[in-house]
PDB file of N, CA and C in Angstrom:
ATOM      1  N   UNK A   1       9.554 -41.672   2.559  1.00  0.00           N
ATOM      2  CA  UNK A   1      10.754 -41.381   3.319  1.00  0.00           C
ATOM      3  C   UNK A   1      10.553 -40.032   4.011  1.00  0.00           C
ATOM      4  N   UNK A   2      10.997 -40.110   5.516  1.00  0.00           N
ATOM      5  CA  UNK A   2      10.715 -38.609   5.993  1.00  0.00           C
ATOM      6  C   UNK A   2      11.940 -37.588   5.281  1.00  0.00           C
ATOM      7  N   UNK A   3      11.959 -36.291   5.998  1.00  0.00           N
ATOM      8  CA  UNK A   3      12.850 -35.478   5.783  1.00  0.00           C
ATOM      9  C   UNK A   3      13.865 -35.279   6.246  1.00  0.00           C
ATOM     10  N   UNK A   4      14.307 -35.895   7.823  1.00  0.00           N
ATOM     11  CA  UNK A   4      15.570 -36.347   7.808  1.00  0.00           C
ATOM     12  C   UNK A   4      15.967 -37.751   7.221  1.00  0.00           C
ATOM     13  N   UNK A   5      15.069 -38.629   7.271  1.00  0.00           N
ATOM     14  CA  UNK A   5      16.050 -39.691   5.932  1.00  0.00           C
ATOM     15  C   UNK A   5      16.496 -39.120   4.568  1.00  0.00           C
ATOM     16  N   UNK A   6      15.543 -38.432   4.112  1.00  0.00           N
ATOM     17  CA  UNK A   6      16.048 -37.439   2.307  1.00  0.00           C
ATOM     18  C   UNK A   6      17.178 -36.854   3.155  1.00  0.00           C
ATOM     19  N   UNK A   7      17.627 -35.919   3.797  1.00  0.00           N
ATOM     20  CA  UNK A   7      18.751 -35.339   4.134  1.00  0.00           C
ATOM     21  C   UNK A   7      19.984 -36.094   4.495  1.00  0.00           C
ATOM     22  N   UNK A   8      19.560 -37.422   5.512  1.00  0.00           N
ATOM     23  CA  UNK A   8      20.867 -37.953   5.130  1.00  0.00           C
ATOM     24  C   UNK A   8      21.118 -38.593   4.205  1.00  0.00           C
ATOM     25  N   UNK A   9      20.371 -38.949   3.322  1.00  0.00           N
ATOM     26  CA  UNK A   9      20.821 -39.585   1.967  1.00  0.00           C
ATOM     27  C   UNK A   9      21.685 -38.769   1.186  1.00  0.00           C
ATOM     28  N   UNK A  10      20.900 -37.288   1.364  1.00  0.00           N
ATOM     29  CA  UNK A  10      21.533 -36.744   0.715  1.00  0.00           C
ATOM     30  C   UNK A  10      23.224 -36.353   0.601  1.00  0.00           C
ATOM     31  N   UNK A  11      23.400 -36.496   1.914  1.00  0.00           N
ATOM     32  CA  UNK A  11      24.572 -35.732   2.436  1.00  0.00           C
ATOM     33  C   UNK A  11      25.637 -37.339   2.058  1.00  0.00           C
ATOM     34  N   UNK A  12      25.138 -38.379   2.317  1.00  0.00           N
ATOM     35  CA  UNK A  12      25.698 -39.887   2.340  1.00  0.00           C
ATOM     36  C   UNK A  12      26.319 -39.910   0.341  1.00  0.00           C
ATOM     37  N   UNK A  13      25.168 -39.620  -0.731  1.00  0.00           N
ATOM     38  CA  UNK A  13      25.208 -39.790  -2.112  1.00  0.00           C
ATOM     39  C   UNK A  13      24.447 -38.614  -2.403  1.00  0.00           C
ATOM     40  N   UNK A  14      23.450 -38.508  -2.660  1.00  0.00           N
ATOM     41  CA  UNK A  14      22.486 -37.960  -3.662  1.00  0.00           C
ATOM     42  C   UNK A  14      20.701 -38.273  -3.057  1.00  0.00           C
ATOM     43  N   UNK A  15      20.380 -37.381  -3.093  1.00  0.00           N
ATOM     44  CA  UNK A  15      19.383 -36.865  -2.751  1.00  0.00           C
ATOM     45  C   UNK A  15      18.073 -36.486  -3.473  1.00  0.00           C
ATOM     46  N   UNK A  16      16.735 -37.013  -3.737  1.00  0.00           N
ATOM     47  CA  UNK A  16      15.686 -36.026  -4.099  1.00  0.00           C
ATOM     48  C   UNK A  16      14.780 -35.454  -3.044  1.00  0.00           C
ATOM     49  N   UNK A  17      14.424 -34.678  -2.584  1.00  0.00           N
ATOM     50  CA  UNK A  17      13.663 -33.758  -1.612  1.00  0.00           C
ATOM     51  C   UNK A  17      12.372 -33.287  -2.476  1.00  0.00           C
ATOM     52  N   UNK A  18      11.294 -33.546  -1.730  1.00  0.00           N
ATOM     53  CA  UNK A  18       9.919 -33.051  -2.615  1.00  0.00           C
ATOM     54  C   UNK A  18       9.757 -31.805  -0.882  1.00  0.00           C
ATOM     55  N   UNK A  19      10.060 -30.985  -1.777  1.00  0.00           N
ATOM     56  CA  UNK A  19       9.040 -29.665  -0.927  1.00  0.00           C
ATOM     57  C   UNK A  19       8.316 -29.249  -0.891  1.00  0.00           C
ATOM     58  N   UNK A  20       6.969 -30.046  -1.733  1.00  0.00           N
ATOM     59  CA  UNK A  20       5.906 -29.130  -2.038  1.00  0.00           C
ATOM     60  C   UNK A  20       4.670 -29.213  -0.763  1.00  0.00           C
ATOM     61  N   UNK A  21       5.156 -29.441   0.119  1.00  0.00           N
ATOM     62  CA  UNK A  21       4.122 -28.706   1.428  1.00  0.00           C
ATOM     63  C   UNK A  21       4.248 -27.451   1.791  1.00  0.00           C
ATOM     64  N   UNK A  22       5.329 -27.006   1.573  1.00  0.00           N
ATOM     65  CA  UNK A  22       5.512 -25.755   2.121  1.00  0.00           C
ATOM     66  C   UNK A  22       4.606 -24.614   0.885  1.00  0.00           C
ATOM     67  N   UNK A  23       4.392 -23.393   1.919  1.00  0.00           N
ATOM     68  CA  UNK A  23       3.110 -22.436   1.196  1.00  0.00           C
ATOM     69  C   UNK A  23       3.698 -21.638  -0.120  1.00  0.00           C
ATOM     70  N   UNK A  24       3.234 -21.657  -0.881  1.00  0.00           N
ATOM     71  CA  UNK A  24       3.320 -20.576  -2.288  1.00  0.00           C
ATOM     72  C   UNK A  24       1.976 -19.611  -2.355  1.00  0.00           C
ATOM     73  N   UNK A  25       2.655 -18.395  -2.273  1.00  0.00           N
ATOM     74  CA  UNK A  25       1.567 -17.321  -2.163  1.00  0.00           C
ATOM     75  C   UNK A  25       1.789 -16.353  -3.504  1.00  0.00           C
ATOM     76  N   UNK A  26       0.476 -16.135  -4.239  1.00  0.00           N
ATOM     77  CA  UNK A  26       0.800 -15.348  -4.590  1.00  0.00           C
ATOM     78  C   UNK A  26       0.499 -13.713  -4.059  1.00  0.00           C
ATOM     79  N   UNK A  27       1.383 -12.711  -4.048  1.00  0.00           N
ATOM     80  CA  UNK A  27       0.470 -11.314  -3.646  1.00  0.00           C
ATOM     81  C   UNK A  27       0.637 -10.686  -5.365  1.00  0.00           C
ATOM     82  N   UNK A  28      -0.218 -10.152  -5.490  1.00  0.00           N
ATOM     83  CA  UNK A  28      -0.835  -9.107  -6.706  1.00  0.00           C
ATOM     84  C   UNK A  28      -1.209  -7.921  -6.765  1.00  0.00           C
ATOM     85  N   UNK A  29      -1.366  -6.914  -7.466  1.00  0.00           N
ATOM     86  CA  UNK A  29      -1.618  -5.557  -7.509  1.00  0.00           C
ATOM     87  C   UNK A  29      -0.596  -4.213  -7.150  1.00  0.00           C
ATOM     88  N   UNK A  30      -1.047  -3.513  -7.116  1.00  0.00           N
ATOM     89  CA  UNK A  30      -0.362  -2.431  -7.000  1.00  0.00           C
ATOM     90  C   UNK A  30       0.568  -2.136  -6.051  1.00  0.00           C
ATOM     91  N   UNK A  31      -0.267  -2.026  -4.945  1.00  0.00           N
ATOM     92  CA  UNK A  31       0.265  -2.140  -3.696  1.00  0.00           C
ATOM     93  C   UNK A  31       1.202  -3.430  -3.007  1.00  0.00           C
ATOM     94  N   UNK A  32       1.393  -4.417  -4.126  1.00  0.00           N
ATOM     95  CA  UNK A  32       1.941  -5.862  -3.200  1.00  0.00           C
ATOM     96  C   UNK A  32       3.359  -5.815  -2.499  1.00  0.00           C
ATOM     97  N   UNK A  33       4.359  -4.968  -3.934  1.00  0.00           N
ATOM     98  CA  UNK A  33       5.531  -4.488  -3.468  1.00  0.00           C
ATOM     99  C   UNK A  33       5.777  -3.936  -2.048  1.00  0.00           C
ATOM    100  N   UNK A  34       5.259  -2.914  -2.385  1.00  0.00           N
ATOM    101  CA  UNK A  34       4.881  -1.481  -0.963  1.00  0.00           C
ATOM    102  C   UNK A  34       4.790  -2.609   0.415  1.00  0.00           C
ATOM    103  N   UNK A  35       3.893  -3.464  -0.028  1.00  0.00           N
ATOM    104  CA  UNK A  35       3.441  -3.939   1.558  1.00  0.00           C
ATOM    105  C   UNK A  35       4.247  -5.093   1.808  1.00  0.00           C
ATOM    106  N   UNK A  36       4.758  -5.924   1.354  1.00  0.00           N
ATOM    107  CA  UNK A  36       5.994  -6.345   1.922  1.00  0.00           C
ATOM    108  C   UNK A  36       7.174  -5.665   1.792  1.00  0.00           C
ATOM    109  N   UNK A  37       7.771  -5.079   1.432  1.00  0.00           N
ATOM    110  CA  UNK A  37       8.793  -4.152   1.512  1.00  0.00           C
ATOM    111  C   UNK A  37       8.434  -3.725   3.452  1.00  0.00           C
ATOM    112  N   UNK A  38       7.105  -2.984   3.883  1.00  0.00           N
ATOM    113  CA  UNK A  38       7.136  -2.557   5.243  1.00  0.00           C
ATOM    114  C   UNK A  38       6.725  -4.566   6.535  1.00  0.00           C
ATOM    115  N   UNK A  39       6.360  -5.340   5.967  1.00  0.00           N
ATOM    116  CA  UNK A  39       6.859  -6.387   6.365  1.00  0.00           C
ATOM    117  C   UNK A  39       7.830  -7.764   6.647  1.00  0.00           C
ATOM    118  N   UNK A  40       8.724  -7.847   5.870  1.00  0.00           N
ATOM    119  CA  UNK A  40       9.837  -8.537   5.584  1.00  0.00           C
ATOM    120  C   UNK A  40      10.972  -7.421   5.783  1.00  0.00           C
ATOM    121  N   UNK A  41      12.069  -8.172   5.870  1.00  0.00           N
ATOM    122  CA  UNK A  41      13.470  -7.648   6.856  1.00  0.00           C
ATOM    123  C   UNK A  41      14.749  -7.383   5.482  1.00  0.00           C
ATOM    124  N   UNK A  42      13.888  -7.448   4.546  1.00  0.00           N
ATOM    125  CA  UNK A  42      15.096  -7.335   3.012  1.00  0.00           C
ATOM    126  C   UNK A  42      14.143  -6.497   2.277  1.00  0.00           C
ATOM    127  N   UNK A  43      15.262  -6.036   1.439  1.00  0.00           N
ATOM    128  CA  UNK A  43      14.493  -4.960   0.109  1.00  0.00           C
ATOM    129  C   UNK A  43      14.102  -5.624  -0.862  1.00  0.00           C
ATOM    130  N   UNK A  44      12.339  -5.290  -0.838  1.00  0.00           N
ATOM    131  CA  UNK A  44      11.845  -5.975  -1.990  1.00  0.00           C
ATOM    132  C   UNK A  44      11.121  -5.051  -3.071  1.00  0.00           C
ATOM    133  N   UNK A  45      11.041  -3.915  -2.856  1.00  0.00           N
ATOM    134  CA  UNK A  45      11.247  -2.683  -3.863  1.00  0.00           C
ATOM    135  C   UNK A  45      12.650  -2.921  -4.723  1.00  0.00           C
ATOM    136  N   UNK A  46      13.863  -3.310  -4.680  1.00  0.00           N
ATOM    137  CA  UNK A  46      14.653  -3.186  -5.283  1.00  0.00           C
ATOM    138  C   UNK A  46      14.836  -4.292  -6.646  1.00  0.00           C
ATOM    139  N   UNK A  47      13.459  -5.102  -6.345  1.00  0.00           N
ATOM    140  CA  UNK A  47      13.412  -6.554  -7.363  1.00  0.00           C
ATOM    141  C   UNK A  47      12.863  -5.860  -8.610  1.00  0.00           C
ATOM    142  N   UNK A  48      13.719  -6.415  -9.597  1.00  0.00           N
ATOM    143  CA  UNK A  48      13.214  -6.533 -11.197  1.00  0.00           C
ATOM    144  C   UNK A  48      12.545  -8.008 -11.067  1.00  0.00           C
ATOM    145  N   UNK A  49      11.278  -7.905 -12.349  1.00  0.00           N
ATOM    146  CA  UNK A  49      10.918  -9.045 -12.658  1.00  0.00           C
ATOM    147  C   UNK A  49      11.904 -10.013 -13.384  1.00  0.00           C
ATOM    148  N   UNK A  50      11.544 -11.533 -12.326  1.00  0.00           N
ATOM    149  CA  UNK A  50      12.489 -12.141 -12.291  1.00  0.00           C
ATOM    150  C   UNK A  50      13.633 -12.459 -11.504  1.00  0.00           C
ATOM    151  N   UNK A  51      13.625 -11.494 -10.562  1.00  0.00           N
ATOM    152  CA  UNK A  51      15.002 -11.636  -9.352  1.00  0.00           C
ATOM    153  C   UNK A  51      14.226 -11.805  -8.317  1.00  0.00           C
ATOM    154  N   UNK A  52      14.972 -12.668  -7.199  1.00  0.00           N
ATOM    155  CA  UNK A  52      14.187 -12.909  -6.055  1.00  0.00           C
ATOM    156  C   UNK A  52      15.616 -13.260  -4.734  1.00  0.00           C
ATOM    157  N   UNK A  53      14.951 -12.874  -3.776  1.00  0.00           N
ATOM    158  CA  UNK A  53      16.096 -12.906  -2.575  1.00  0.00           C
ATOM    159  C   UNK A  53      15.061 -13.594  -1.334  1.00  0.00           C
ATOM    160  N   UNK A  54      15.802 -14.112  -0.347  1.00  0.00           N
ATOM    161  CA  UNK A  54      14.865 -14.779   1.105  1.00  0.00           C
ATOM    162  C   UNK A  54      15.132 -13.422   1.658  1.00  0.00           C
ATOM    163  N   UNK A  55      14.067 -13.212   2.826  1.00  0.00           N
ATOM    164  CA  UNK A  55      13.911 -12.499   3.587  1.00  0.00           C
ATOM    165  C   UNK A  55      13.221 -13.379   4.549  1.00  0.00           C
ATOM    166  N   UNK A  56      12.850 -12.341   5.758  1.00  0.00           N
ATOM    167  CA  UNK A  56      12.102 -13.040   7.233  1.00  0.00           C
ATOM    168  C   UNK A  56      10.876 -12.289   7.299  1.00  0.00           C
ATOM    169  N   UNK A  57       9.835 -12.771   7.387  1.00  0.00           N
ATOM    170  CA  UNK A  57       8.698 -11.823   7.997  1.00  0.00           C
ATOM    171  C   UNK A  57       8.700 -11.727   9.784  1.00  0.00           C
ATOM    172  N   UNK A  58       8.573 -10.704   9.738  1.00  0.00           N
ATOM    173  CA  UNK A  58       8.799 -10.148  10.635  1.00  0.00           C
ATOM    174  C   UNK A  58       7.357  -9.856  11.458  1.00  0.00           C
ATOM    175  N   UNK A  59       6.904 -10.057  12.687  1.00  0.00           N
ATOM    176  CA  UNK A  59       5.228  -9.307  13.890  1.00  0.00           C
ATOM    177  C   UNK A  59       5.739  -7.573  13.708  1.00  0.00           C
ATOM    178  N   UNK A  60       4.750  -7.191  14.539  1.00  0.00           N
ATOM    179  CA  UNK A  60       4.655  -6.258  15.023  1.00  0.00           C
ATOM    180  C   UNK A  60       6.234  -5.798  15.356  1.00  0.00           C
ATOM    181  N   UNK A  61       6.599  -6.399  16.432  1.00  0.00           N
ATOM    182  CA  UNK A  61       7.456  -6.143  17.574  1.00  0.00           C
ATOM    183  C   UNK A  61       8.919  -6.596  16.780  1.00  0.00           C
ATOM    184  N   UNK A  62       9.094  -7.054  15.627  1.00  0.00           N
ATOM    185  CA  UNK A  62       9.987  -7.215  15.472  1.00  0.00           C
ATOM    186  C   UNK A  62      10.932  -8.740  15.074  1.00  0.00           C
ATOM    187  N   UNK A  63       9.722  -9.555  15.894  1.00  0.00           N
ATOM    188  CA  UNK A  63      10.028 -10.960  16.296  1.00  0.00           C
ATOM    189  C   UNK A  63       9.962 -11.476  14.392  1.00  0.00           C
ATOM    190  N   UNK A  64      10.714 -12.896  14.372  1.00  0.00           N
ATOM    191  CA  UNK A  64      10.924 -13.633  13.250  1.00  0.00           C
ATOM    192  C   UNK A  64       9.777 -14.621  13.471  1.00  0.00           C
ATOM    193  N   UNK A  65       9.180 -14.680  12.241  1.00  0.00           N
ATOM    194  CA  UNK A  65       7.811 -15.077  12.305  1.00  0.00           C
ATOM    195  C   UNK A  65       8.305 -16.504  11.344  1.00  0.00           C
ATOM    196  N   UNK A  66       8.915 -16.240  10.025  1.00  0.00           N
ATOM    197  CA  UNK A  66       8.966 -17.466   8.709  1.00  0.00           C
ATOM    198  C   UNK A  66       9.932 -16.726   8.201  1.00  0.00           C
ATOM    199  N   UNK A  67      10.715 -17.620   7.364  1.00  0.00           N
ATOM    200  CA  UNK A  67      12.091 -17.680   6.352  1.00  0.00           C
ATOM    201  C   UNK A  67      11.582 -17.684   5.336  1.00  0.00           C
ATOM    202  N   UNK A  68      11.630 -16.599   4.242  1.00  0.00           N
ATOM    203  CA  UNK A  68      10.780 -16.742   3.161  1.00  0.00           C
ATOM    204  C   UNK A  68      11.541 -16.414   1.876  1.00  0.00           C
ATOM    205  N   UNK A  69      10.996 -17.237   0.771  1.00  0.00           N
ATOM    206  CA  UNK A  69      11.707 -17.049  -0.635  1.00  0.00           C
ATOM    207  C   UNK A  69      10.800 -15.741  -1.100  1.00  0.00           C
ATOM    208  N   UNK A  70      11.305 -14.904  -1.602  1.00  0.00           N
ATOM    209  CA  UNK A  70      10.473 -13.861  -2.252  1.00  0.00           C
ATOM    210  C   UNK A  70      11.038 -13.657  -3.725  1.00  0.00           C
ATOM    211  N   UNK A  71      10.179 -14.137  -5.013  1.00  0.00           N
ATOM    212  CA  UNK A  71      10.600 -13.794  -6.362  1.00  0.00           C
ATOM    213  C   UNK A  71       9.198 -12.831  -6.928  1.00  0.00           C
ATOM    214  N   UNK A  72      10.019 -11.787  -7.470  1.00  0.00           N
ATOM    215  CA  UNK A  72       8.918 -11.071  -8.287  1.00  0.00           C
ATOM    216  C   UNK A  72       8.696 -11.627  -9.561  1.00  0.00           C
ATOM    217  N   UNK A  73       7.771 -12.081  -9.532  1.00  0.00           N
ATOM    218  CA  UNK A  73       7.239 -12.607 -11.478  1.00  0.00           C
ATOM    219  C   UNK A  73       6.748 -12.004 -11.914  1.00  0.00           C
ATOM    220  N   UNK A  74       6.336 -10.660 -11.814  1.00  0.00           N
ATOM    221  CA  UNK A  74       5.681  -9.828 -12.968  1.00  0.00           C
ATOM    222  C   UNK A  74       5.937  -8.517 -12.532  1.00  0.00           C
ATOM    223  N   UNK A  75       5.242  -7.364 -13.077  1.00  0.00           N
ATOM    224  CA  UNK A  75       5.268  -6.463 -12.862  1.00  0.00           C
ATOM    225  C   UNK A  75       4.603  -5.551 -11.221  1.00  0.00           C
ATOM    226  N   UNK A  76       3.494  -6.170 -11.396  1.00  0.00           N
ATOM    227  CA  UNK A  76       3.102  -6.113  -9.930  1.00  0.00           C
ATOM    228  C   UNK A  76       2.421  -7.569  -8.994  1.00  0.00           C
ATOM    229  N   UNK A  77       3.680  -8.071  -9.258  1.00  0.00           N
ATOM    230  CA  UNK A  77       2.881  -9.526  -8.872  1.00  0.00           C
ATOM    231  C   UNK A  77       4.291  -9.980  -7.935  1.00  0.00           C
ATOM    232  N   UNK A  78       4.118 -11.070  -7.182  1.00  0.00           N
ATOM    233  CA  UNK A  78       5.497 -11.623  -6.246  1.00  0.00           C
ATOM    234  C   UNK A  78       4.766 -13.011  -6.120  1.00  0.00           C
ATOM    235  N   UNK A  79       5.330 -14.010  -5.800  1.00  0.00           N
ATOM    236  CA  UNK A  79       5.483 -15.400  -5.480  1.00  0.00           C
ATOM    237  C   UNK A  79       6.317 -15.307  -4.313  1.00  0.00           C
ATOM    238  N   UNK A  80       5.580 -15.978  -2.832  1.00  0.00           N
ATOM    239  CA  UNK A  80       6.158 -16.021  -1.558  1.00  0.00           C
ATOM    240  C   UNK A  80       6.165 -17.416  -1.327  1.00  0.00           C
ATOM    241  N   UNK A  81       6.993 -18.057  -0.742  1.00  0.00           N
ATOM    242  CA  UNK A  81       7.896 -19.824  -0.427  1.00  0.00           C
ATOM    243  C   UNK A  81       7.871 -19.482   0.855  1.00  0.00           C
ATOM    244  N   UNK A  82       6.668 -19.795   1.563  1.00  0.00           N
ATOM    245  CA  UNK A  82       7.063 -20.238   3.191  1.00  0.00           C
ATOM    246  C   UNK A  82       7.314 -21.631   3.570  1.00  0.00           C
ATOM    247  N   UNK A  83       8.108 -21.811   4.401  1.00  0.00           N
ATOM    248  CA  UNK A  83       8.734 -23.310   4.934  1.00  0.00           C
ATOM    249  C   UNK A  83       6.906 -23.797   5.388  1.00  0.00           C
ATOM    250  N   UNK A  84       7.067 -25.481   5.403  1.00  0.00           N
ATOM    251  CA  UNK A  84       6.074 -25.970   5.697  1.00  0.00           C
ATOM    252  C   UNK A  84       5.399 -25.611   7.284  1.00  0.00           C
ATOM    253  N   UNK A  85       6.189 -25.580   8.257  1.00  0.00           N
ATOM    254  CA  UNK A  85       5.766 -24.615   9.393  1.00  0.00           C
ATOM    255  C   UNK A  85       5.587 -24.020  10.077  1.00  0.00           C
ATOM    256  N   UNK A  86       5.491 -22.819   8.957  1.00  0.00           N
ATOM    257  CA  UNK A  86       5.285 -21.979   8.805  1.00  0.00           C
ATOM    258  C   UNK A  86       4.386 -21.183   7.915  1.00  0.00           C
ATOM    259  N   UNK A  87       3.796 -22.133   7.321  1.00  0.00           N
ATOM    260  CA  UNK A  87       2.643 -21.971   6.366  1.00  0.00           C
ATOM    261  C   UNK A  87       1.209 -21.225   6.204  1.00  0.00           C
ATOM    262  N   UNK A  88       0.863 -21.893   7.641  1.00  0.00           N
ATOM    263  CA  UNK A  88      -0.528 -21.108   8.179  1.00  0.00           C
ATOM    264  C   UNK A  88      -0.357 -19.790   8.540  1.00  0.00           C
ATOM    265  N   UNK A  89       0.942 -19.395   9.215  1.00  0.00           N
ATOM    266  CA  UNK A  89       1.026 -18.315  10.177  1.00  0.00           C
ATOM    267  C   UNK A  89       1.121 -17.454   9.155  1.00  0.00           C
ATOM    268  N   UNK A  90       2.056 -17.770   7.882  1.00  0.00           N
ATOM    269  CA  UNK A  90       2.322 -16.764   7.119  1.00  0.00           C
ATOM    270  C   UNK A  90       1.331 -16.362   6.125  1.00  0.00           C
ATOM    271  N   UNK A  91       0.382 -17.256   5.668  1.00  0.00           N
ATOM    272  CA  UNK A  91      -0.827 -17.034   5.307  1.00  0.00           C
ATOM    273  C   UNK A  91      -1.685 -16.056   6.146  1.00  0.00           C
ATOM    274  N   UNK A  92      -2.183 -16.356   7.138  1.00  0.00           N
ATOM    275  CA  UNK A  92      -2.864 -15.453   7.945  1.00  0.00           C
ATOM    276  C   UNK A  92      -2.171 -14.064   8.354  1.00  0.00           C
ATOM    277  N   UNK A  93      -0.818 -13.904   8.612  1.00  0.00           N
ATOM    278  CA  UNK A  93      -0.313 -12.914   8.891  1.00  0.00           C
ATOM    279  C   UNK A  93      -0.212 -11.514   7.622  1.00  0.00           C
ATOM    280  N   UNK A  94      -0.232 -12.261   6.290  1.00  0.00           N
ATOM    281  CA  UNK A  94      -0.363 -11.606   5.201  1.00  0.00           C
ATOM    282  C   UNK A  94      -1.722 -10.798   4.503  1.00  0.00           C
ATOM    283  N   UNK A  95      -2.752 -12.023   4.991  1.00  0.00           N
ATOM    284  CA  UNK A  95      -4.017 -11.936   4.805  1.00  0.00           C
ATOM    285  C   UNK A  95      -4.471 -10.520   5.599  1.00  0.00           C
ATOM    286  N   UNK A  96      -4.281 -10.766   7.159  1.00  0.00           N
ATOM    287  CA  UNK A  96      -4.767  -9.942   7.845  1.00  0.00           C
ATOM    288  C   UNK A  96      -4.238  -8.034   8.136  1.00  0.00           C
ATOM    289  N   UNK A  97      -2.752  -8.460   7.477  1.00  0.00           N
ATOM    290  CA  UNK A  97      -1.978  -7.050   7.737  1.00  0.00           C
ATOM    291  C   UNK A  97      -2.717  -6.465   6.148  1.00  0.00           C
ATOM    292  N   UNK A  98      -2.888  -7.066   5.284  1.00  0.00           N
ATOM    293  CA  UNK A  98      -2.722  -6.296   3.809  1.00  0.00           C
ATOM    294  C   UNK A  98      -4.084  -6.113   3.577  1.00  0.00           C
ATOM    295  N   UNK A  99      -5.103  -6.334   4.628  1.00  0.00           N
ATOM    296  CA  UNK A  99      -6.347  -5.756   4.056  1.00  0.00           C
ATOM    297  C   UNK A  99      -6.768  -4.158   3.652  1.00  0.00           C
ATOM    298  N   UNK A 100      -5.974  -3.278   4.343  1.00  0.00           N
ATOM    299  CA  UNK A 100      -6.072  -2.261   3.873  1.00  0.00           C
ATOM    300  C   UNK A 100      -5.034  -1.554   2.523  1.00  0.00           C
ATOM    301  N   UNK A 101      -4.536  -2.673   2.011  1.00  0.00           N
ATOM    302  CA  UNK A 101      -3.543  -2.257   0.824  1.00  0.00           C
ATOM    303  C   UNK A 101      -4.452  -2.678  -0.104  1.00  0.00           C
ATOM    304  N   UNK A 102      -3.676  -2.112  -1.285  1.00  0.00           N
ATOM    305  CA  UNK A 102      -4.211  -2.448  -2.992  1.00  0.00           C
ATOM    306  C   UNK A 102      -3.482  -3.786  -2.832  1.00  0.00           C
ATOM    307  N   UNK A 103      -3.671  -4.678  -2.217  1.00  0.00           N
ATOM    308  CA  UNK A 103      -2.734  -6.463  -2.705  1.00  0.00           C
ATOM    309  C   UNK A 103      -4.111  -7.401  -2.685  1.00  0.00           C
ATOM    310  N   UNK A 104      -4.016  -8.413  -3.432  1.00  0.00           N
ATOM    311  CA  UNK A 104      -4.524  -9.369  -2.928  1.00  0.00           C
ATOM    312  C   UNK A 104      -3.602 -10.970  -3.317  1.00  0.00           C
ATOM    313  N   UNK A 105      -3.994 -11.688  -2.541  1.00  0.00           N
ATOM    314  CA  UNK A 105      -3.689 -13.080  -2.222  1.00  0.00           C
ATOM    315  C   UNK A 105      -3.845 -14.174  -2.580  1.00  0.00           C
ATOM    316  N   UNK A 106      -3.612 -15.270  -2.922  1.00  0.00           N
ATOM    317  CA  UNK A 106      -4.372 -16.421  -3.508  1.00  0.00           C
ATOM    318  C   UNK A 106      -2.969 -17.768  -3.143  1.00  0.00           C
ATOM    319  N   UNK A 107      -3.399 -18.591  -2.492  1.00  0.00           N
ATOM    320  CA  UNK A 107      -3.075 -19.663  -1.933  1.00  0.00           C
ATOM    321  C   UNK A 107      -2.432 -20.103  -3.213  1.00  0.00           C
ATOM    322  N   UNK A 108      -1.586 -20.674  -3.476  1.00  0.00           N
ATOM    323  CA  UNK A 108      -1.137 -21.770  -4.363  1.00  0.00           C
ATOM    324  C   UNK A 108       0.054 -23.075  -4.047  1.00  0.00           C
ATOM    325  N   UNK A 109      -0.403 -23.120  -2.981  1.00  0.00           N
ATOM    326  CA  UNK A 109      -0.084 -24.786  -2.445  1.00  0.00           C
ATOM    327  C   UNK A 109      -0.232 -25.866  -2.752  1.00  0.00           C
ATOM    328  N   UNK A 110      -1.283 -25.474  -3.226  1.00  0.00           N
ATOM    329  CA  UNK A 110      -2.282 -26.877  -4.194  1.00  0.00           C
ATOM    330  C   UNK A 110      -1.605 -27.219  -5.576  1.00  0.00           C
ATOM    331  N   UNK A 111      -1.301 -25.857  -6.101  1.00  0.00           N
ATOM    332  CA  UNK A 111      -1.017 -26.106  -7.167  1.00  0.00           C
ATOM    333  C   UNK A 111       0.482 -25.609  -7.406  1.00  0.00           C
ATOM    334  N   UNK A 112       1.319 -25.784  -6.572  1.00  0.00           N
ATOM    335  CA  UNK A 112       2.809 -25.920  -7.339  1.00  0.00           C
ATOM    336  C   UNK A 112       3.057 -27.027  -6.615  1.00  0.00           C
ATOM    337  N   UNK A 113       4.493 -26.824  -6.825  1.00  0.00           N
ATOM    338  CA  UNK A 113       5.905 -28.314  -6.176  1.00  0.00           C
ATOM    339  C   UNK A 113       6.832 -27.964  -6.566  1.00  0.00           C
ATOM    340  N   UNK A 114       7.541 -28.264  -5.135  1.00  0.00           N
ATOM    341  CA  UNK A 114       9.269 -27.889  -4.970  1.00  0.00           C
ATOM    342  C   UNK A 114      10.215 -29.034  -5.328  1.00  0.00           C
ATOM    343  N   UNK A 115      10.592 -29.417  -5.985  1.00  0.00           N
ATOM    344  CA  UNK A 115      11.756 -30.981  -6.314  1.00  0.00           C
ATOM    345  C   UNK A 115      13.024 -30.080  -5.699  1.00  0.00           C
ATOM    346  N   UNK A 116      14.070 -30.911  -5.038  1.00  0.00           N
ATOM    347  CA  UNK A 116      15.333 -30.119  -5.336  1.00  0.00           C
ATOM    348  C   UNK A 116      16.762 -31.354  -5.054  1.00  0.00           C
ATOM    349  N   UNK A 117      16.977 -31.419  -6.081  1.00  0.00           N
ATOM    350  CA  UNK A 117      18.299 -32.249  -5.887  1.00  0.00           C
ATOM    351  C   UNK A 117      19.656 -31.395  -5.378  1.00  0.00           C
ATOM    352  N   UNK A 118      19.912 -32.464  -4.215  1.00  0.00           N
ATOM    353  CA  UNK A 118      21.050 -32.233  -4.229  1.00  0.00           C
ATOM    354  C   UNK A 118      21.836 -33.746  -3.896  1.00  0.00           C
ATOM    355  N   UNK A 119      23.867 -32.917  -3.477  1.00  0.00           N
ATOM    356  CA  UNK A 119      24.586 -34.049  -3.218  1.00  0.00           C
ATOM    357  C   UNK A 119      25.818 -34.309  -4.363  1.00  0.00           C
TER     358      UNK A 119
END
């Protein structure tokens, strides 16, 4: 079933939605906080492990790049939820800005999945 048939089902009765195309990133280390905090459009210095808020990543210039879930799971660790496309861009855009930070990256697309009922 595509994703507007799951949506109007949903909205009609009840709904299951599989989201797991969309990207799960993890960033790690020291620096991971720091460097999205100066890329995304919400405060992500202000997360305890365990709390998480959406924000937008944001270019250069300002422009809205992806709608993103941001949860901190550890101490210096975050889990990023980009929409499905928006996946690549936000991968590469992360990859390429944070090479000079203490972060690193690791794809995990492969290995999660989004279920979400609603209705």
């Amino acid at each position: 079933m595509d994703r507007a048939s799951e949506h109007a089902l949903a909205r009609r009765s009840g709904g299951l939605t599989d989201l797991s195309k969309e990207g799960w990133i993890r960033a790690s280390g020291e620096g991971a906080r720091a460097f999205l905090q100066r890329l995304v459009a919400n405060d992500v210095l202000a997360l305890e492990p365990g709390q998480g808020r959406r924000s937008l990543l944001l270019d250069a210039k300002g422009k809205i790049e992806s709608d993103l879930r941001i949860l901190r799971s550890g101490e210096q660790e975050l889990l990023i939820q980009a929409p499905e496309s928006a996946r690549e861009k936000t991968w590469k855009m992360l990859t390429l800005y944070g090479i000079a930070d203490p972060v690193e990256f690791e794809d995990l697309a492969s290995a999660r999945a989004l279920l979400t009922l609603q209705g």
